[in-house]
PDB file of N, CA and C in Angstrom:
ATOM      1  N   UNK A   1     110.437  65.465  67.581  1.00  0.00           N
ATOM      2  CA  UNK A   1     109.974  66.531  68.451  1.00  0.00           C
ATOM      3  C   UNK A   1     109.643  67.735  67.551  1.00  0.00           C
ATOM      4  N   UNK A   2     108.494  68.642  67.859  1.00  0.00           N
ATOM      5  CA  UNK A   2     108.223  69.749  67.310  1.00  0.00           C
ATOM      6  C   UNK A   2     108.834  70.670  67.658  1.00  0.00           C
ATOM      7  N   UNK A   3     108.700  71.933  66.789  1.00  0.00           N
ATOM      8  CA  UNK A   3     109.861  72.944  66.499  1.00  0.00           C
ATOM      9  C   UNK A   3     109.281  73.848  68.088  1.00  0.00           C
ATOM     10  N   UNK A   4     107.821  73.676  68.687  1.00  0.00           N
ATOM     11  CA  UNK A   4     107.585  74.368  69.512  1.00  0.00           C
ATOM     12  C   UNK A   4     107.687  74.127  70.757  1.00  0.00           C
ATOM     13  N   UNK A   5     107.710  72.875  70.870  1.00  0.00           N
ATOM     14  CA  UNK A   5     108.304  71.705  72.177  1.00  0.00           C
ATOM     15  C   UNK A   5     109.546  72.053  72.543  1.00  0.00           C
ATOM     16  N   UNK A   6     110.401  71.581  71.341  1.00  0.00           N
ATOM     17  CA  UNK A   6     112.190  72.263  71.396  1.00  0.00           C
ATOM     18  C   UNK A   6     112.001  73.866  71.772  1.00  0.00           C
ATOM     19  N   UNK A   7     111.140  74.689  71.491  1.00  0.00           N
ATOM     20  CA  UNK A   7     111.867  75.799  71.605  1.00  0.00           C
ATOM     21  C   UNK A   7     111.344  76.231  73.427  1.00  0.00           C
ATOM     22  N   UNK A   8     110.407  75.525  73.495  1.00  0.00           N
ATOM     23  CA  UNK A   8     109.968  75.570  75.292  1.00  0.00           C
ATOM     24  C   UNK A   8     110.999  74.454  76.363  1.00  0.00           C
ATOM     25  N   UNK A   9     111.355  73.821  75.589  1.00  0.00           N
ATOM     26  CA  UNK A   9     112.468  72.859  76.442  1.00  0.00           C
ATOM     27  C   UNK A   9     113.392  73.903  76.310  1.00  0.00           C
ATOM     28  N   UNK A  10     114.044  74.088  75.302  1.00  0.00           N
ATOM     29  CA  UNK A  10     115.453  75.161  75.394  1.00  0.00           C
ATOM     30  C   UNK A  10     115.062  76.147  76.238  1.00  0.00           C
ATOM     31  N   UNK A  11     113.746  76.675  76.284  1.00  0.00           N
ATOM     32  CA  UNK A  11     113.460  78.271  77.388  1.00  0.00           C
ATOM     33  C   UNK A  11     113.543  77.635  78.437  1.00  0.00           C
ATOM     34  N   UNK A  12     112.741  76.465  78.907  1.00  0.00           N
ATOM     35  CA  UNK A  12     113.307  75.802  80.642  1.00  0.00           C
ATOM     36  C   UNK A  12     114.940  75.816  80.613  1.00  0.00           C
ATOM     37  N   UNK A  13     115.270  75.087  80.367  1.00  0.00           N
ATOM     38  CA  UNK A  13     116.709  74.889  80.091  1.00  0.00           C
ATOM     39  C   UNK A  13     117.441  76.305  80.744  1.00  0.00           C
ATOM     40  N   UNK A  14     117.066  76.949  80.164  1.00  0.00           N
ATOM     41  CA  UNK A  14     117.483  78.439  79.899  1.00  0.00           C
ATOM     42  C   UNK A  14     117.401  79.171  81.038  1.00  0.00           C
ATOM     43  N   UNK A  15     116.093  79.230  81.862  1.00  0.00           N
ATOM     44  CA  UNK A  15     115.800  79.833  82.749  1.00  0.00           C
ATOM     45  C   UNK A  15     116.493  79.123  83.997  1.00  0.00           C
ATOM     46  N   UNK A  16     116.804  77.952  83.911  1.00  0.00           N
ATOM     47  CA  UNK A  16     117.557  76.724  85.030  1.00  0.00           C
ATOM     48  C   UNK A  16     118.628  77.349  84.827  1.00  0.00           C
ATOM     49  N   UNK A  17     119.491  77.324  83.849  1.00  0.00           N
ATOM     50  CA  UNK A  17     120.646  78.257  84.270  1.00  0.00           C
ATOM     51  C   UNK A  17     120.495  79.369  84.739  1.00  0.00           C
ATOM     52  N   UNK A  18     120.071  80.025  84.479  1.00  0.00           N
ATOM     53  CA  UNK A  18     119.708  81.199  84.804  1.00  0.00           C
ATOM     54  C   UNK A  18     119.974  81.511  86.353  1.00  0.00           C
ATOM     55  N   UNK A  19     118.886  80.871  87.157  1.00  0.00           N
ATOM     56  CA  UNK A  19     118.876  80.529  88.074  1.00  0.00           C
ATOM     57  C   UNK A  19     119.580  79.695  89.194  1.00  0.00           C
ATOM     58  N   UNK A  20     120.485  79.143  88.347  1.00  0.00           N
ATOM     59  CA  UNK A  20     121.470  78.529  88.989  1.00  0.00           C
ATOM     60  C   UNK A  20     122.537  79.063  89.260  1.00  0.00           C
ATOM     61  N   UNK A  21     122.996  79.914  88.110  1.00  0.00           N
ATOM     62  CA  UNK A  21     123.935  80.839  88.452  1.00  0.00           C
ATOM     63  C   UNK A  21     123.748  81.971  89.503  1.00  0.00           C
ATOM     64  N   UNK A  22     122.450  82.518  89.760  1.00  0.00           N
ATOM     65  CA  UNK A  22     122.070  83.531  90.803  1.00  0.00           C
ATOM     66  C   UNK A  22     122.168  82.869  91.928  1.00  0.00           C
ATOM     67  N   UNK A  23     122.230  81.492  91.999  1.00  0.00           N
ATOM     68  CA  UNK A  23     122.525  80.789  93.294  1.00  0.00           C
ATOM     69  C   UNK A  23     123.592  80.924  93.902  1.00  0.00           C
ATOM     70  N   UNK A  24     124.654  80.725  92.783  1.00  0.00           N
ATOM     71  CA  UNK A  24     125.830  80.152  92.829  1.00  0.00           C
ATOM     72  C   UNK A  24     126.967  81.803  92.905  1.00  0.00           C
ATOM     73  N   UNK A  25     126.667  82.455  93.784  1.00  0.00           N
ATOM     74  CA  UNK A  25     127.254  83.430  93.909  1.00  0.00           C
ATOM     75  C   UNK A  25     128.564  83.623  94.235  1.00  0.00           C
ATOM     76  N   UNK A  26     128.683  82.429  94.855  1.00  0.00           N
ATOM     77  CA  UNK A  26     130.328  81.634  95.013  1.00  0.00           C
ATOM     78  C   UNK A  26     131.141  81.688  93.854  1.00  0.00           C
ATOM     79  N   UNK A  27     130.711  81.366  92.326  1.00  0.00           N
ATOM     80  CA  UNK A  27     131.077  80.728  91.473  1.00  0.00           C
ATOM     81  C   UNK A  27     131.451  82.033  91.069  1.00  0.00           C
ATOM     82  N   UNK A  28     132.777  82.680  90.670  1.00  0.00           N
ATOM     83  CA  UNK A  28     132.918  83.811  89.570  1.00  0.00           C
ATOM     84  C   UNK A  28     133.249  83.750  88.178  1.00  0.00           C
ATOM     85  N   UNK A  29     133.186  84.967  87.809  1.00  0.00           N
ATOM     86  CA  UNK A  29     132.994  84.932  85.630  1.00  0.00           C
ATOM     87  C   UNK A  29     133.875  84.426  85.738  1.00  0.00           C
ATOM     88  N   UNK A  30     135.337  84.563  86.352  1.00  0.00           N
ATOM     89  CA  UNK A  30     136.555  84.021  85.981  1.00  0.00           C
ATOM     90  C   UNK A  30     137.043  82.798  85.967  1.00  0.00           C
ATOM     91  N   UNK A  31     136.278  81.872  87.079  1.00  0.00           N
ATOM     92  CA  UNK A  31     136.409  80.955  87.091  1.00  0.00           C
ATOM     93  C   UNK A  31     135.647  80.108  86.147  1.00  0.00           C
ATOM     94  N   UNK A  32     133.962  80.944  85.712  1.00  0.00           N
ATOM     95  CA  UNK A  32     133.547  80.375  84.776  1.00  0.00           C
ATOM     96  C   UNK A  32     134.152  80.133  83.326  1.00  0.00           C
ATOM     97  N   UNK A  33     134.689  81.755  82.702  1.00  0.00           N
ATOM     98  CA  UNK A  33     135.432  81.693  81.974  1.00  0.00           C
ATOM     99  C   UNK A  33     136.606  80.669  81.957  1.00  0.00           C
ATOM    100  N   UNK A  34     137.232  80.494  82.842  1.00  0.00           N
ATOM    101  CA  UNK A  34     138.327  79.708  82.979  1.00  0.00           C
ATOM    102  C   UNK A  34     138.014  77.838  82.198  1.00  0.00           C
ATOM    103  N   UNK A  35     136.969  77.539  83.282  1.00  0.00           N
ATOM    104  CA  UNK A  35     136.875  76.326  82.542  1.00  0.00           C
ATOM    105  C   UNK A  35     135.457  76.043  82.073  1.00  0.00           C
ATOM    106  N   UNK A  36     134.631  76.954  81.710  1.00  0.00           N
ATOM    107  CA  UNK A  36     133.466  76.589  80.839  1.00  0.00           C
ATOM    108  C   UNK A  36     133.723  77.301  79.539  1.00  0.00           C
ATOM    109  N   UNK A  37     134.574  78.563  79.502  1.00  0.00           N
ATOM    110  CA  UNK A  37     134.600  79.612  78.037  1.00  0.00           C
ATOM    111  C   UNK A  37     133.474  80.251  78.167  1.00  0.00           C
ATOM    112  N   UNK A  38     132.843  80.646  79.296  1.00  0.00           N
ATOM    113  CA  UNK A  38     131.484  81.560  78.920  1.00  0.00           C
ATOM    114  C   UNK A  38     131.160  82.086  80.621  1.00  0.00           C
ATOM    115  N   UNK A  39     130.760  83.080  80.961  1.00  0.00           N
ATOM    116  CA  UNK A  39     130.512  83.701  82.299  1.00  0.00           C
ATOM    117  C   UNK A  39     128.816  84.150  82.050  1.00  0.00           C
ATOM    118  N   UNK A  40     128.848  84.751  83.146  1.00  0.00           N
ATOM    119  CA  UNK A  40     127.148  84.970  83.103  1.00  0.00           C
ATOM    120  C   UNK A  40     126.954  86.596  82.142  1.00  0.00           C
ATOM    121  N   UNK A  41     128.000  87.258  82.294  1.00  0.00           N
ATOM    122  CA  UNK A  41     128.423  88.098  80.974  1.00  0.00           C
ATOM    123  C   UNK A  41     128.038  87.753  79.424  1.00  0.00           C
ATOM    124  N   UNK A  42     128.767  86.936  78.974  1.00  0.00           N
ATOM    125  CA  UNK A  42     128.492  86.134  77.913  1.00  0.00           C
ATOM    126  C   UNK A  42     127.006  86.130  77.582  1.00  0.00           C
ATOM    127  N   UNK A  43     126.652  85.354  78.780  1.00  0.00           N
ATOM    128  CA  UNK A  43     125.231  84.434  78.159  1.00  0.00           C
ATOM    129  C   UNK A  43     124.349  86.213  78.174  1.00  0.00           C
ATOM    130  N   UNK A  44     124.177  86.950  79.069  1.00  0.00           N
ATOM    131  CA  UNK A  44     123.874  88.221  79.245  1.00  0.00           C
ATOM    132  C   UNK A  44     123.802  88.572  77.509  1.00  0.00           C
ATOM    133  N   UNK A  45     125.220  88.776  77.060  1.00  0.00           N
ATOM    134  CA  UNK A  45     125.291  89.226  75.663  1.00  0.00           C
ATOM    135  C   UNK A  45     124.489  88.434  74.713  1.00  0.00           C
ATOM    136  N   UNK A  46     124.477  86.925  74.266  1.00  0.00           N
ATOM    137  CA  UNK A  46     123.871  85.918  73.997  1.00  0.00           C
ATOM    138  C   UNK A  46     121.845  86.283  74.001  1.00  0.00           C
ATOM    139  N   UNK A  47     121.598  86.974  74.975  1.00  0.00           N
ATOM    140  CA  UNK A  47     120.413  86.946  75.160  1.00  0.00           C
ATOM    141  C   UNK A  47     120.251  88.804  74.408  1.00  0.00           C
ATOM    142  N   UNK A  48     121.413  89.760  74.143  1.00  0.00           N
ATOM    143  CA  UNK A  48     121.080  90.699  73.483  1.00  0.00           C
ATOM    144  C   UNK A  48     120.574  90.285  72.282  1.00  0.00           C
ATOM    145  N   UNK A  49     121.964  89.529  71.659  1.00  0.00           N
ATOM    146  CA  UNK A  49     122.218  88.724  70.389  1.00  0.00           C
ATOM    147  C   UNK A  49     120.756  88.068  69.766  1.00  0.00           C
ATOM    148  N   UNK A  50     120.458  87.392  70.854  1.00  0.00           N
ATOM    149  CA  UNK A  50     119.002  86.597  70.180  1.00  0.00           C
ATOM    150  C   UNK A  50     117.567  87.647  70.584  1.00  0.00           C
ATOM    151  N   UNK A  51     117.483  89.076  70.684  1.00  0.00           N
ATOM    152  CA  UNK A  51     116.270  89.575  71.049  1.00  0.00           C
ATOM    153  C   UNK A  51     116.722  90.723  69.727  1.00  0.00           C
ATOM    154  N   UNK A  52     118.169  90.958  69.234  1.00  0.00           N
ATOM    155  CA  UNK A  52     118.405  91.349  68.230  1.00  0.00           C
ATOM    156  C   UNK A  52     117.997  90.756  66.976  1.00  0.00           C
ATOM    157  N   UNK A  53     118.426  89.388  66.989  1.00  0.00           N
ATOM    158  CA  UNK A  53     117.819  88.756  65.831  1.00  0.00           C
ATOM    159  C   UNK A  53     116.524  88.797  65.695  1.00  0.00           C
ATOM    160  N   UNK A  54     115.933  88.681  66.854  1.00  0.00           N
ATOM    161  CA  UNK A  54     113.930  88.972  66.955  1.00  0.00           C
ATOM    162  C   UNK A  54     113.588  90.506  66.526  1.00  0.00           C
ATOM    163  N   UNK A  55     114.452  91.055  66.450  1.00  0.00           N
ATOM    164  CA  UNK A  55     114.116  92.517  66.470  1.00  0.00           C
ATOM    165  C   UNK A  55     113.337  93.428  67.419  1.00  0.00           C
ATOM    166  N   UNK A  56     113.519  93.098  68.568  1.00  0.00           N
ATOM    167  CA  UNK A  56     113.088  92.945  69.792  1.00  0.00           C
ATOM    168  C   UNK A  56     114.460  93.918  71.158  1.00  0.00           C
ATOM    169  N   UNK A  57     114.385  94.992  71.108  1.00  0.00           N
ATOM    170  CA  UNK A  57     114.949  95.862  72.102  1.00  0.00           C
ATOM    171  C   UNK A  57     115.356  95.566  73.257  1.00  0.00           C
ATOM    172  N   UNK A  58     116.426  94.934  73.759  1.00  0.00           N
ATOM    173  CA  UNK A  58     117.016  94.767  75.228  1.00  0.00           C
ATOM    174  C   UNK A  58     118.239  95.293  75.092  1.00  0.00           C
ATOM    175  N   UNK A  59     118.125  96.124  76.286  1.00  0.00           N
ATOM    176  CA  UNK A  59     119.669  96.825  75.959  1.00  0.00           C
ATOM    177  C   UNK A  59     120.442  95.806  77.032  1.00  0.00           C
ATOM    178  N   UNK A  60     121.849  95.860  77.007  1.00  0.00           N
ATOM    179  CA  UNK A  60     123.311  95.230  77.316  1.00  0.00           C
ATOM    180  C   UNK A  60     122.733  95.208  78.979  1.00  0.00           C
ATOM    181  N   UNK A  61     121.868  96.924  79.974  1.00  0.00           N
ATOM    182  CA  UNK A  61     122.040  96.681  81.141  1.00  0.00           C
ATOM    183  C   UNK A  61     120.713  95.840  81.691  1.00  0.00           C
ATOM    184  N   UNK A  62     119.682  95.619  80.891  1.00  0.00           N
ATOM    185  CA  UNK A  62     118.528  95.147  81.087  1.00  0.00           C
ATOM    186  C   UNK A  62     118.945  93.352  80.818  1.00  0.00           C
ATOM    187  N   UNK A  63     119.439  92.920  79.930  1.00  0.00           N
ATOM    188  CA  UNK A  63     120.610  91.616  79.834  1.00  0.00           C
ATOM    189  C   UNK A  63     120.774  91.176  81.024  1.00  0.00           C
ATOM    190  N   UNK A  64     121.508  91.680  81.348  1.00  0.00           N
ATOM    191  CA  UNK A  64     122.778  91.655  82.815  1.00  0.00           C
ATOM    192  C   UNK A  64     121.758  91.892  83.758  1.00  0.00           C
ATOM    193  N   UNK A  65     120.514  92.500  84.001  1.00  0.00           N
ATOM    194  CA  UNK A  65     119.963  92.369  85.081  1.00  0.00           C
ATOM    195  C   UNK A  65     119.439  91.196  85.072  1.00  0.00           C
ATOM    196  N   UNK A  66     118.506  90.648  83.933  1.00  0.00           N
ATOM    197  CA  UNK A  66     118.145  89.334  83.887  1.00  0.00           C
ATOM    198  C   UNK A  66     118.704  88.207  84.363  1.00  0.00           C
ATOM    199  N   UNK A  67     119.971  88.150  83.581  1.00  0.00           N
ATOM    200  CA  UNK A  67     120.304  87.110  83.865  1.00  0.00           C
ATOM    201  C   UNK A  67     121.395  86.964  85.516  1.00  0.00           C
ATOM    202  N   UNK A  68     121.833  88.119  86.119  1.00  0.00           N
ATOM    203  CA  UNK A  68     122.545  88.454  87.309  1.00  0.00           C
ATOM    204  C   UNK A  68     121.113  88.373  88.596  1.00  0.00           C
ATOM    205  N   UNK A  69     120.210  89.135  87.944  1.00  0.00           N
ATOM    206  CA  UNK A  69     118.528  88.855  89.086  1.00  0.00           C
ATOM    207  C   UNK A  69     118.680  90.315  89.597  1.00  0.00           C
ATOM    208  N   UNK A  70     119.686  90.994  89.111  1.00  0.00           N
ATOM    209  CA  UNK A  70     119.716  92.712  90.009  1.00  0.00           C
ATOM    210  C   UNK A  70     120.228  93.302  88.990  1.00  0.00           C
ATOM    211  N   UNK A  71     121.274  94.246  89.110  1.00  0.00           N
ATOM    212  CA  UNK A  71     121.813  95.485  88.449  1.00  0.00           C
ATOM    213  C   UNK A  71     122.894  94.808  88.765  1.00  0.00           C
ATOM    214  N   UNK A  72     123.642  94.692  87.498  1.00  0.00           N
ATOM    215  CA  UNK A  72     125.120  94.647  87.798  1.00  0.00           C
ATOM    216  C   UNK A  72     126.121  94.715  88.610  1.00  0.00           C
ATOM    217  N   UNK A  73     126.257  96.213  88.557  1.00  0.00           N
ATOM    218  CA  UNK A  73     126.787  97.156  89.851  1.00  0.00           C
ATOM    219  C   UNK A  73     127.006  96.417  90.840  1.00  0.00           C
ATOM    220  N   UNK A  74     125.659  96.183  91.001  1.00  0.00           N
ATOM    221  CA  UNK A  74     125.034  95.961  92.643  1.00  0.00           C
ATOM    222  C   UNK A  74     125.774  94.601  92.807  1.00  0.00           C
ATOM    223  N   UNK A  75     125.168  93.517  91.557  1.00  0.00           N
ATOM    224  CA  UNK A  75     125.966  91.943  92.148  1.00  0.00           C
ATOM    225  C   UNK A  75     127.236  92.073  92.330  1.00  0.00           C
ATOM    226  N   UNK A  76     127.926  93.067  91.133  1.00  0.00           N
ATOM    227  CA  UNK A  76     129.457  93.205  91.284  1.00  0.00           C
ATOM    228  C   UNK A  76     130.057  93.888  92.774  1.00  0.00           C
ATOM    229  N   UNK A  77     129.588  94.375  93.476  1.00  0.00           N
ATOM    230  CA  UNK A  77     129.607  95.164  95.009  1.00  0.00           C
ATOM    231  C   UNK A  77     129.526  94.190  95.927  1.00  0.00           C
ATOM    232  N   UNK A  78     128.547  93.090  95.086  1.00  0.00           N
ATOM    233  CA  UNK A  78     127.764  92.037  96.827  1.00  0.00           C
ATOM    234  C   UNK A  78     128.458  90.685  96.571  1.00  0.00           C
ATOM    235  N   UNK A  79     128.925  90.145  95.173  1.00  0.00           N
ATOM    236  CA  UNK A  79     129.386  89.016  95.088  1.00  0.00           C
ATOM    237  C   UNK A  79     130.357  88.895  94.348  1.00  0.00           C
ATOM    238  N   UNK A  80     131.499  89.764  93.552  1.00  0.00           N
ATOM    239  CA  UNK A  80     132.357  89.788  92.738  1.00  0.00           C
ATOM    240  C   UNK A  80     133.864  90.285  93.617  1.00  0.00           C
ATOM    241  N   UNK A  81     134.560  89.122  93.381  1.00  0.00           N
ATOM    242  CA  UNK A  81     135.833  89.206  94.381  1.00  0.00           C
ATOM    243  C   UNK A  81     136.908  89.699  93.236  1.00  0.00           C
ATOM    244  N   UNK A  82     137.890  90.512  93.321  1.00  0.00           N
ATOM    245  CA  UNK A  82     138.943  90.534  92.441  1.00  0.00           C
ATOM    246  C   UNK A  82     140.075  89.281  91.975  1.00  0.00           C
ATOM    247  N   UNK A  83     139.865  89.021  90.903  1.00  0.00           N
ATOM    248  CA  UNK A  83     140.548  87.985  90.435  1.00  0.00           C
ATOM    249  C   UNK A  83     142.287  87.575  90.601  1.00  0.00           C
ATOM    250  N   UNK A  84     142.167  86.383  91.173  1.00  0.00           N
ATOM    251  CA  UNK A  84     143.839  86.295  92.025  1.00  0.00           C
ATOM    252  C   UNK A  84     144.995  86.032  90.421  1.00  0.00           C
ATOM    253  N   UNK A  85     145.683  86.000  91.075  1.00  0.00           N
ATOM    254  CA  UNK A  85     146.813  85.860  90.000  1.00  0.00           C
ATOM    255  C   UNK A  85     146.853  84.611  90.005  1.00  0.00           C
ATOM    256  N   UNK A  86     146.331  83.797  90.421  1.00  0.00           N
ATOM    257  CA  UNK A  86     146.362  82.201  90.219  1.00  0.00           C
ATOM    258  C   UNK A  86     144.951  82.159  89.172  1.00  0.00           C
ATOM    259  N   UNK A  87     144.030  82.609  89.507  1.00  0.00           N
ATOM    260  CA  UNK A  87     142.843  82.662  88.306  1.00  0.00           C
ATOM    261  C   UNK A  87     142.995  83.151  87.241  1.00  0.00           C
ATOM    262  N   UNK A  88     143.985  84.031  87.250  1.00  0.00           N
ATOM    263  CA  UNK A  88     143.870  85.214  86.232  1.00  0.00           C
ATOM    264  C   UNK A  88     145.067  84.037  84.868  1.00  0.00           C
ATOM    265  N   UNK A  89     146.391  83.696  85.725  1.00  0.00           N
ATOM    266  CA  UNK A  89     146.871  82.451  84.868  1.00  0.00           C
ATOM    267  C   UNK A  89     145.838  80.828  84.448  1.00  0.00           C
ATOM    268  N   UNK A  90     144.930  80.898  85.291  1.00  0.00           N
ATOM    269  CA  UNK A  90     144.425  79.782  84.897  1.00  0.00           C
ATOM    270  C   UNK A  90     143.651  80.194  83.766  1.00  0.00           C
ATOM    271  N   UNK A  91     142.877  81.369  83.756  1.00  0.00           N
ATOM    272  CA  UNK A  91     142.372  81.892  82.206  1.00  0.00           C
ATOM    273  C   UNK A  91     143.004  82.014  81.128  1.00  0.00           C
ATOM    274  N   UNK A  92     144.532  82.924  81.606  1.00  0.00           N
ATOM    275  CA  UNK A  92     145.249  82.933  80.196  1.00  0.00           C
ATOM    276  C   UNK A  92     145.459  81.446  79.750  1.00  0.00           C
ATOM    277  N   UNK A  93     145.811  80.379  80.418  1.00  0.00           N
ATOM    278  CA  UNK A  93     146.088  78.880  79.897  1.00  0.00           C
ATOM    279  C   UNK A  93     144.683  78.879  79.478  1.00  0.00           C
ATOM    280  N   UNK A  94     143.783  78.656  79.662  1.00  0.00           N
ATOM    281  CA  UNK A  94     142.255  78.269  79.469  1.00  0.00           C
ATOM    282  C   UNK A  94     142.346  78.807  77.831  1.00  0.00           C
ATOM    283  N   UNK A  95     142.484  79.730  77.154  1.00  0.00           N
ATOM    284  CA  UNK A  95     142.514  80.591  76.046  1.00  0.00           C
ATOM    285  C   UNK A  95     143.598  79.761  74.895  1.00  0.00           C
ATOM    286  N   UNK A  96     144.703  79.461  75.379  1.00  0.00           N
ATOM    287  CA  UNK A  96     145.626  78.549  74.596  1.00  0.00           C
ATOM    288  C   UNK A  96     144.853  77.222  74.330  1.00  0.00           C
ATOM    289  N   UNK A  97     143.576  76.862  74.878  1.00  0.00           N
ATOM    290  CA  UNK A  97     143.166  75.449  74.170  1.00  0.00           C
ATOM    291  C   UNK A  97     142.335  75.914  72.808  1.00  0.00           C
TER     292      UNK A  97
END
């Protein structure tokens, strides 16, 4: 496979999550964190990380809008529940692997 094929498969790829997670509003960082090691936070940072290496300007809240589909804030207001003490232990164990 060519280096330009791979890098348009990885951008589908990319944008499918993306999008899947804006679906999945059910699903929280914590639980993601818990058993994937990565929240939509993460990948948010991940996408600073690689527009840094491009040398290419996205700041941290333009990130997080991308990949959330709004403003932070806002998803955190409309779909972010406070994390139970049963999640919050299932993370700290999650961290010991």
């Amino acid at each position: 496979m060519d280096e330009k094929t791979q890098t348009e498969l990885e951008a589908a790829a990319f944008r499918r999550l993306v999008s899947h997670l804006r679906n999945r509003t059910d699903v929280q960082n914590i639980e993601l964190m818990t058993l994937a090691g990565f929240c939509r936070n993460c990948l948010s940072n991940w996408y600073v990380e690689a527009a840094q290496d491009m040398d290419v300007d996205v700041s941290k809240a333009d990130a997080r809008e991308h990949v959330y589909g709004m403003p932070y804030d806002e998803w955190k207001a409309k779909h972010q529940a406070e994390a139970t003490a049963e999640q919050m232990a299932a993370y700290e164990a999650s961290k010991e692997h």
